[in-house]
PDB file of N, CA and C in Angstrom:
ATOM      1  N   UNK A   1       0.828 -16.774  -7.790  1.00  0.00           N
ATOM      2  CA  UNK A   1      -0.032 -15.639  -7.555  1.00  0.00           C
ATOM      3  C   UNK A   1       0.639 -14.733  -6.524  1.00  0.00           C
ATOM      4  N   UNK A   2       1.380 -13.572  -6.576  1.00  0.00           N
ATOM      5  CA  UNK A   2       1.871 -12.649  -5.998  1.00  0.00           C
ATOM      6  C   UNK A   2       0.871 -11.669  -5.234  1.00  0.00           C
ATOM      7  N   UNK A   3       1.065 -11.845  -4.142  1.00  0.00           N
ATOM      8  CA  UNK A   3       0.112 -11.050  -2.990  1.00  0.00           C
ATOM      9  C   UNK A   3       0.926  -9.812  -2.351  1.00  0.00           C
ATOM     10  N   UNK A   4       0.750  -8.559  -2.388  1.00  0.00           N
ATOM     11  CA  UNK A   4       1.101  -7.909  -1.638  1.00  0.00           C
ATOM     12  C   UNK A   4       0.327  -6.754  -1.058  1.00  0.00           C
ATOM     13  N   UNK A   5       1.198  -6.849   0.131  1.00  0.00           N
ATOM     14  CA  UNK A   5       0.498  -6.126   1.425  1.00  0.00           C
ATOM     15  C   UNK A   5       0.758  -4.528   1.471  1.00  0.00           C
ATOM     16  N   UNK A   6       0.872  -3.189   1.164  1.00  0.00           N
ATOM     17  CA  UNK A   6       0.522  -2.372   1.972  1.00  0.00           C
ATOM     18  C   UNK A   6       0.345  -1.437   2.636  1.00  0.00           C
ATOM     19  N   UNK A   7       0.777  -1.371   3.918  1.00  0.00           N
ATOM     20  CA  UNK A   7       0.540  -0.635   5.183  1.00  0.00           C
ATOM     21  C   UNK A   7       0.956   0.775   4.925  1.00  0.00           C
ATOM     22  N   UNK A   8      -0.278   1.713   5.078  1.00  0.00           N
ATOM     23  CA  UNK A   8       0.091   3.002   5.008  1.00  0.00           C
ATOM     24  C   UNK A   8      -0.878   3.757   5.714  1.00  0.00           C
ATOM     25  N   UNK A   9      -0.476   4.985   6.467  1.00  0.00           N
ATOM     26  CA  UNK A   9      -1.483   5.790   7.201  1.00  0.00           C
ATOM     27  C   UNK A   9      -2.466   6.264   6.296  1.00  0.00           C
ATOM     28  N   UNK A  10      -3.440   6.628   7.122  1.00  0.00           N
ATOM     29  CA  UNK A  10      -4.913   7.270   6.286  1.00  0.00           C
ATOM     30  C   UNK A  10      -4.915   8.423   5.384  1.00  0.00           C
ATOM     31  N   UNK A  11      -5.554   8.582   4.579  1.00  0.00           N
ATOM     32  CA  UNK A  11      -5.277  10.376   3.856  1.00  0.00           C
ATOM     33  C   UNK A  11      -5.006  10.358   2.617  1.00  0.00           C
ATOM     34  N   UNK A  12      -5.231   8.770   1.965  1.00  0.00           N
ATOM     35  CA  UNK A  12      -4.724   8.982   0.465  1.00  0.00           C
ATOM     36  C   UNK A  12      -6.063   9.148   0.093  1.00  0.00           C
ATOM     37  N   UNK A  13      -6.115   9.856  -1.257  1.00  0.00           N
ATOM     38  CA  UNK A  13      -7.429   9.616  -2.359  1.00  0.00           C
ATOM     39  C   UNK A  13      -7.294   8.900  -2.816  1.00  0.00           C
ATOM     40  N   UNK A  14      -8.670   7.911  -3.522  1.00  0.00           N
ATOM     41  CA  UNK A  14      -8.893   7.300  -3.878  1.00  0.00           C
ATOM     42  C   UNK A  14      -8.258   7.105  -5.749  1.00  0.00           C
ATOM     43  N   UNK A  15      -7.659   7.996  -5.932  1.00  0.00           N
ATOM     44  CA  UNK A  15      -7.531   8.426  -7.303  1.00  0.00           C
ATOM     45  C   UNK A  15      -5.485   7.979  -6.686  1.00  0.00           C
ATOM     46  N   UNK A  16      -5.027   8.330  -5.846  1.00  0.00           N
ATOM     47  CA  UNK A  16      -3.811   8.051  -4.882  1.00  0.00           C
ATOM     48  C   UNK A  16      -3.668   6.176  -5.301  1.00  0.00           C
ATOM     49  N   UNK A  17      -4.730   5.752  -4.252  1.00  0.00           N
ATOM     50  CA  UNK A  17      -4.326   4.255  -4.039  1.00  0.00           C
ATOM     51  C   UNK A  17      -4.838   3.523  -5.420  1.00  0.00           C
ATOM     52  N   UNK A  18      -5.380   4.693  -6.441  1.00  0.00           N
ATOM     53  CA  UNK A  18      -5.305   3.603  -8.216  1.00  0.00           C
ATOM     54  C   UNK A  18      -4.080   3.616  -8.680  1.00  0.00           C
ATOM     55  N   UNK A  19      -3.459   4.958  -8.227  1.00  0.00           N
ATOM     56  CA  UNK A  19      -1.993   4.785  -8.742  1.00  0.00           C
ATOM     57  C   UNK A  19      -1.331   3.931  -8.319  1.00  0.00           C
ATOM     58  N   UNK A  20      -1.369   3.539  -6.857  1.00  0.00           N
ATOM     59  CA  UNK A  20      -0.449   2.955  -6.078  1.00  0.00           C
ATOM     60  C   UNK A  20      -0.597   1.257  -6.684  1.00  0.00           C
ATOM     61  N   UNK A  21      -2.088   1.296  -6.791  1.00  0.00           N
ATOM     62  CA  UNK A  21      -1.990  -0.462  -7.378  1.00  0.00           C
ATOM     63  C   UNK A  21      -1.351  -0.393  -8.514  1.00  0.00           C
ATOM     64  N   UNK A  22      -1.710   0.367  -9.441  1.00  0.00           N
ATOM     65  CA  UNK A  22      -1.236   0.417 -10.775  1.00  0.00           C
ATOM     66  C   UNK A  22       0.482   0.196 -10.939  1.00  0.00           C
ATOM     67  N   UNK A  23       0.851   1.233 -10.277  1.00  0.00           N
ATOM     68  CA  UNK A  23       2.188   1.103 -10.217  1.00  0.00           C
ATOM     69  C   UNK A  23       2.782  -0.146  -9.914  1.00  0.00           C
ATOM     70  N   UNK A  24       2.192  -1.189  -8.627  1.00  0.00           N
ATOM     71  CA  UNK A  24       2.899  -1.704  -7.918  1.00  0.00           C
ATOM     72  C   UNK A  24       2.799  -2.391  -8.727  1.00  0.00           C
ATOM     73  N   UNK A  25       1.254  -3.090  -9.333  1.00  0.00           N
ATOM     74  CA  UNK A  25       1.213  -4.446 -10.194  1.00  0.00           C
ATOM     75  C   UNK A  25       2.048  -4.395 -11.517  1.00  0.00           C
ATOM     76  N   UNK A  26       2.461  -2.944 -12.080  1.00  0.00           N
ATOM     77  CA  UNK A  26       3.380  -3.282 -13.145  1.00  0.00           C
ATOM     78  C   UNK A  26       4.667  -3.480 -12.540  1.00  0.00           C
ATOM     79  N   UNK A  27       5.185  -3.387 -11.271  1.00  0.00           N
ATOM     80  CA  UNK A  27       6.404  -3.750 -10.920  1.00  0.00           C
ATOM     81  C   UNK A  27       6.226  -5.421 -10.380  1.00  0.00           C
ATOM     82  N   UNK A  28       5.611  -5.407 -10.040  1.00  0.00           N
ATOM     83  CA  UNK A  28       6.018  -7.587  -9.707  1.00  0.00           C
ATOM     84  C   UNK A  28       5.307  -7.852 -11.600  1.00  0.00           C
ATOM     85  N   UNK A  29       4.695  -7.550 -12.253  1.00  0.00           N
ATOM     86  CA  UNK A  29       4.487  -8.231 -13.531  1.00  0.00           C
ATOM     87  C   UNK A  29       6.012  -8.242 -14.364  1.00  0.00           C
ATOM     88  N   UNK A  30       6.390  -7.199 -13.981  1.00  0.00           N
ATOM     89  CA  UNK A  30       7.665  -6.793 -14.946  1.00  0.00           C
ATOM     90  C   UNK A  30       9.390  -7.622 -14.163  1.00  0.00           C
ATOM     91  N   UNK A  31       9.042  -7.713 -13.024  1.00  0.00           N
ATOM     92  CA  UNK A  31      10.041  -8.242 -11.573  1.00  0.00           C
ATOM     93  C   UNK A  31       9.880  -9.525 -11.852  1.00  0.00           C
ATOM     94  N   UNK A  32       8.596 -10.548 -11.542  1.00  0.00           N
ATOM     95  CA  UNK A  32       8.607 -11.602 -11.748  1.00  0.00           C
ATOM     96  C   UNK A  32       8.011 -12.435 -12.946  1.00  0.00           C
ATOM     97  N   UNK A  33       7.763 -12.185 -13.750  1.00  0.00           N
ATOM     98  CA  UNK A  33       6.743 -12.582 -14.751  1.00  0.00           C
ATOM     99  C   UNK A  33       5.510 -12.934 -14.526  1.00  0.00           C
ATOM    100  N   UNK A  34       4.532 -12.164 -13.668  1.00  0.00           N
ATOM    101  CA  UNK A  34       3.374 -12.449 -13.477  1.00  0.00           C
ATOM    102  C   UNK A  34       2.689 -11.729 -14.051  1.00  0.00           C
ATOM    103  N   UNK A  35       1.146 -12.453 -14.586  1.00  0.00           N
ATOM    104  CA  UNK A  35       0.050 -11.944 -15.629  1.00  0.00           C
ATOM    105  C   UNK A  35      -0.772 -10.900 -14.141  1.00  0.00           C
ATOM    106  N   UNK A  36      -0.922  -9.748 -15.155  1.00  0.00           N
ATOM    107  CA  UNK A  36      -1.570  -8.356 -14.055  1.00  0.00           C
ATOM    108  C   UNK A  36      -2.563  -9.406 -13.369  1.00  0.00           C
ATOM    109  N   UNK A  37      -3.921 -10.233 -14.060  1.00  0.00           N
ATOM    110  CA  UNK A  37      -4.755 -10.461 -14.046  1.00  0.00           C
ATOM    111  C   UNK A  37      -4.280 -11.361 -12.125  1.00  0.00           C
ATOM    112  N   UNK A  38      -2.974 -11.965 -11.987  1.00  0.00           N
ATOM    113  CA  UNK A  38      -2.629 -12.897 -11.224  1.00  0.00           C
ATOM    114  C   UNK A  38      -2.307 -12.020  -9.724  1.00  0.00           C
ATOM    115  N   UNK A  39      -2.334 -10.864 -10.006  1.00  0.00           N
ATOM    116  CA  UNK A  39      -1.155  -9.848  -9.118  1.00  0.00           C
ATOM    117  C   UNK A  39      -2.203  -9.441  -8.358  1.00  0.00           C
ATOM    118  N   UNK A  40      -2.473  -9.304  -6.914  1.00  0.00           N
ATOM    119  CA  UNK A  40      -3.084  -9.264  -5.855  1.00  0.00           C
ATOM    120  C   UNK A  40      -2.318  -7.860  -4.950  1.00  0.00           C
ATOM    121  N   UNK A  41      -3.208  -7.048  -4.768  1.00  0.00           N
ATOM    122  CA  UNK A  41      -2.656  -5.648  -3.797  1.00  0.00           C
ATOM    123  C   UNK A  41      -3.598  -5.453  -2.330  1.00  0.00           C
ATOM    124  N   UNK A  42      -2.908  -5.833  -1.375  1.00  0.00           N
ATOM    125  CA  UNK A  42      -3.996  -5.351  -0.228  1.00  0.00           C
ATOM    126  C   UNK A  42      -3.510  -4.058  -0.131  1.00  0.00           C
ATOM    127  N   UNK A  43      -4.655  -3.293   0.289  1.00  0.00           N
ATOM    128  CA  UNK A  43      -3.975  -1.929   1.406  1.00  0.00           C
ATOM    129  C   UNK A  43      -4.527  -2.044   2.703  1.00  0.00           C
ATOM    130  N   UNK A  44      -3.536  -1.929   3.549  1.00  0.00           N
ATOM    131  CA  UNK A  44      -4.145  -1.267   5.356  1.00  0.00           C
ATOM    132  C   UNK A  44      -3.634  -0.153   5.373  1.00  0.00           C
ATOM    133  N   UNK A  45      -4.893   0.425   5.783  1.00  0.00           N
ATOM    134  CA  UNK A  45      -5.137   1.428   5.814  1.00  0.00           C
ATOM    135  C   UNK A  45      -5.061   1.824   7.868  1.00  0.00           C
ATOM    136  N   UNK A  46      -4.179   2.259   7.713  1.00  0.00           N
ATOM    137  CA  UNK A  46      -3.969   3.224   9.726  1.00  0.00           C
ATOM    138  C   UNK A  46      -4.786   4.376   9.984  1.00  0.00           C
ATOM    139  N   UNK A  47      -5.505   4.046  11.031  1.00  0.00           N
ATOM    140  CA  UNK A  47      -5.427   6.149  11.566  1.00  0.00           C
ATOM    141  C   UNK A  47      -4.003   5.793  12.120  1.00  0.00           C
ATOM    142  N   UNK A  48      -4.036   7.253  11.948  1.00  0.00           N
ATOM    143  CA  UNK A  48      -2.687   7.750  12.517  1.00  0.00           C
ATOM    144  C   UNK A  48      -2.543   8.118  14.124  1.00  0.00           C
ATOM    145  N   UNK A  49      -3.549   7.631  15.122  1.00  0.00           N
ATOM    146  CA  UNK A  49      -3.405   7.447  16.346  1.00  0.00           C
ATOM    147  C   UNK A  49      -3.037   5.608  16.382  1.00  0.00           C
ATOM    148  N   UNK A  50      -2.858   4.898  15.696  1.00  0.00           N
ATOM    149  CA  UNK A  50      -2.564   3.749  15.740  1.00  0.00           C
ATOM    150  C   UNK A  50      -1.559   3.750  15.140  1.00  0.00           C
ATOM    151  N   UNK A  51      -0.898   4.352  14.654  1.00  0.00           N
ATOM    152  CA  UNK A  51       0.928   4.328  14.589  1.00  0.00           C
ATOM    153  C   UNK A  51       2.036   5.420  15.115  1.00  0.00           C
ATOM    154  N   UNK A  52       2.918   4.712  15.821  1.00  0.00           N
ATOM    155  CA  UNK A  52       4.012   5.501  16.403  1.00  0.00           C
ATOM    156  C   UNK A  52       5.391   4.838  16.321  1.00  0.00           C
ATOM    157  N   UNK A  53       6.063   6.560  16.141  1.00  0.00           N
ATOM    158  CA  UNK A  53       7.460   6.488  15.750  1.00  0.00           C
ATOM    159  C   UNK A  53       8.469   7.818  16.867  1.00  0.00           C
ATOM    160  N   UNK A  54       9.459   6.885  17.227  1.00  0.00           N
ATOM    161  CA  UNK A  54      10.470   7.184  18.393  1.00  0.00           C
ATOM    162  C   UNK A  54       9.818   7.969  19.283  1.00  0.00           C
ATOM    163  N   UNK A  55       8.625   6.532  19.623  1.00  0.00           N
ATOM    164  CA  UNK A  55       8.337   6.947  20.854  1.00  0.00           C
ATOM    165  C   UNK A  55       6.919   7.913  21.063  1.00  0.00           C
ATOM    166  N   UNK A  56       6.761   8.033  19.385  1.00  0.00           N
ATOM    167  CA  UNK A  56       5.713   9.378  19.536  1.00  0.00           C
ATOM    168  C   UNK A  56       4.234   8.617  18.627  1.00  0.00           C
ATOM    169  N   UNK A  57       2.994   8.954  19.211  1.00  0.00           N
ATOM    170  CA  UNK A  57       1.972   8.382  17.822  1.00  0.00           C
ATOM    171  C   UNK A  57       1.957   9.679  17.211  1.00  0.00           C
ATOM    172  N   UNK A  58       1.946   8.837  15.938  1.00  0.00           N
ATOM    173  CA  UNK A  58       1.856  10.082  14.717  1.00  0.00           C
ATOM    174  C   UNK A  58       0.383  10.746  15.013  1.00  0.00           C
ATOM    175  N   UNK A  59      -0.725  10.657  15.407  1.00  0.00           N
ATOM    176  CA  UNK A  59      -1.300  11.840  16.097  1.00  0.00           C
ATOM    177  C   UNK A  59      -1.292  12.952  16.819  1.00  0.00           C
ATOM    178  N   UNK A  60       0.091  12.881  17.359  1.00  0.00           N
ATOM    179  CA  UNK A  60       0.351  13.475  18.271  1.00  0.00           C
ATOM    180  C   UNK A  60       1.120  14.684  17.658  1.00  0.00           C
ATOM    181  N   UNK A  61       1.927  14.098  16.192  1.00  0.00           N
ATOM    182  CA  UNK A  61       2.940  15.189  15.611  1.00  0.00           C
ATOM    183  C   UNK A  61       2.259  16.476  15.096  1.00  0.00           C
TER     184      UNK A  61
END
């Protein structure tokens, strides 16, 4: 059972993260031979005052 995780800042639509499962689960079905039905997608979901890059939170940009 293939689990995957994820992590992306806030701001997608909901119509966004169907693609994103969609997509992903035909890539490990097609990658490893796993049945869609088996293929597991979390999302975390960030505000973007809870992530920072060189030094900066992306709220801030």
């Amino acid at each position: 059972m293939p689990i995957v995780h994820i992590h992306l800042l806030e701001g997608r639509t909901l119509d966004q993260k169907r693609e994103l499962v969609r997509t992903v689960t035909d890539a490990v079905v097609n990658s490893v031979n796993a049945a869609p039905e088996r293929v597991h997608i979390v999302l975390h979901e960030m505000e973007r005052e809870n992530f920072g890059e060189a030094g900066v939170l992306n709220s801030d940009c």
